[in-house]
Protein backbone atom coordinates (compact mmCIF):
# COMPACT_ATOMS: atom_id res chain seq x y z
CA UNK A 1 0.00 0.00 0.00
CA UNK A 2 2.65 2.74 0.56
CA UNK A 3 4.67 2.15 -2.61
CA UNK A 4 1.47 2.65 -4.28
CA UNK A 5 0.84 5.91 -2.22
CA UNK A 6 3.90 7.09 -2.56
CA UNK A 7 3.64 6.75 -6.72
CA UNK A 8 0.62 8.21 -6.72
CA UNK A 9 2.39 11.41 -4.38
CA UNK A 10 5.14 11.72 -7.24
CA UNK A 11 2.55 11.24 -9.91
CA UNK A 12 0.66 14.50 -8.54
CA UNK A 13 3.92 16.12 -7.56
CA UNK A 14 4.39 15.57 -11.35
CA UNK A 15 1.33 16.42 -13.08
CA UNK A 16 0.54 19.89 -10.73
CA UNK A 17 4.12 20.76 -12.03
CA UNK A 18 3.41 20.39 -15.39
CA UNK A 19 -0.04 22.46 -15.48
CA UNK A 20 2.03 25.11 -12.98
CA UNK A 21 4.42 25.08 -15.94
CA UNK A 22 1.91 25.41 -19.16
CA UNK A 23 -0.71 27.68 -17.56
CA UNK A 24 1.75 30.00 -15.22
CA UNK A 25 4.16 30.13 -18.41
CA UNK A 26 1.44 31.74 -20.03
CA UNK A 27 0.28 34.12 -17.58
CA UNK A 28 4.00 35.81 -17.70
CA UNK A 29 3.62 35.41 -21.09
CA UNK A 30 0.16 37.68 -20.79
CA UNK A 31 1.94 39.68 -18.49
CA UNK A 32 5.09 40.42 -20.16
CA UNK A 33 2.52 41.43 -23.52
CA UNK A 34 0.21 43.82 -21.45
CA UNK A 35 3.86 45.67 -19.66
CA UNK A 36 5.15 46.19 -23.05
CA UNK A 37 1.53 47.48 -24.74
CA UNK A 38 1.44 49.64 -21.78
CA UNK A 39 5.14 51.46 -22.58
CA UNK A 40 3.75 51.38 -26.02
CA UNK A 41 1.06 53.42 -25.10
CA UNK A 42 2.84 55.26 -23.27
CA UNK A 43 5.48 56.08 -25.99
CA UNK A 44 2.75 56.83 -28.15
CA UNK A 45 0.83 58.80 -26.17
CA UNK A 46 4.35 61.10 -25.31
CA UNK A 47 4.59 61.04 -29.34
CA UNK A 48 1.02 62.57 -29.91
CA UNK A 49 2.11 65.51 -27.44
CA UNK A 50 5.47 66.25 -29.30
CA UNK A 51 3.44 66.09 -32.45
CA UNK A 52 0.34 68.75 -31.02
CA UNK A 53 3.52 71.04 -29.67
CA UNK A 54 5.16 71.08 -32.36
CA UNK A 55 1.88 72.08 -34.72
CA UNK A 56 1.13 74.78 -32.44
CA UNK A 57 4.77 75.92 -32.69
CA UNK A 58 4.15 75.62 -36.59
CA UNK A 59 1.12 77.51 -36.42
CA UNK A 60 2.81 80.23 -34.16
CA UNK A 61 5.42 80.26 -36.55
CA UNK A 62 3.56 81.12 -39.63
CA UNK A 63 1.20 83.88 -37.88
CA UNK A 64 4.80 85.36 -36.99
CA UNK A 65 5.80 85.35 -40.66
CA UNK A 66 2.45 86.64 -42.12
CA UNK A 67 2.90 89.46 -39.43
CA UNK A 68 6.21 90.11 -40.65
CA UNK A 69 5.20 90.10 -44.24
CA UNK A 70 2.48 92.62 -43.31
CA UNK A 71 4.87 94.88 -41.42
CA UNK A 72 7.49 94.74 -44.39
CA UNK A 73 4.93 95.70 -46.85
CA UNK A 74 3.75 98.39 -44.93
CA UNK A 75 7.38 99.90 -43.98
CA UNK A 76 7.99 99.66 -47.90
CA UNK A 77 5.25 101.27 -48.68
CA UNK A 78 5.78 104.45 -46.15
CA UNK A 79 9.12 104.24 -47.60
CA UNK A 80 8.21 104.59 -51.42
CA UNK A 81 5.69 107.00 -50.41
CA UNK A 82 8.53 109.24 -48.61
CA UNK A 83 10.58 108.83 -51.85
CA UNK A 84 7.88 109.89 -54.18
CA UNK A 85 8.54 113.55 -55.55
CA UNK A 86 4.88 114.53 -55.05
């Protein structure tokens, strides 16, 4: 009766070992996925604000130059009109 016991002890000891093995290996598995979607999102998320920043730094840019423009044209025009004999 105990050798019996005791092979059906190891037998257990073996068979809860391998289903530890197949389902926990997936759960890191799982687990290891999610962590590295997460610092994906993360990175992409970090990417989206860069990108909006930069746009409005565009955008701030251009209203600068179309001021600019504007203030050129006028100065060359008070200029021309300074320099015109009438």
């Amino acid at each position: 009766m105990w050798p019996a016991f005791v092979i059906a002890l190891f037998a257990g000891f073996l068979i809860g070992y391998l289903f530890r093995k197949v389902f926990f290996r997936d759960a890191i598995v799982i687990k290891q996925l999610d962590r590295e979607l997460t610092e994906a999102s993360e990175a992409l998320e970090q990417a989206r604000s860069t990108q909006k920043l930069l746009e409005q730094e565009n955008a701030d840019l251009k209203y600068q130059l179309g001021e600019e423009k504007k203030s050129r044209a006028y100065a060359e025009s008070k200029y021309d009109q300074s320099q015109d004999p009438n």
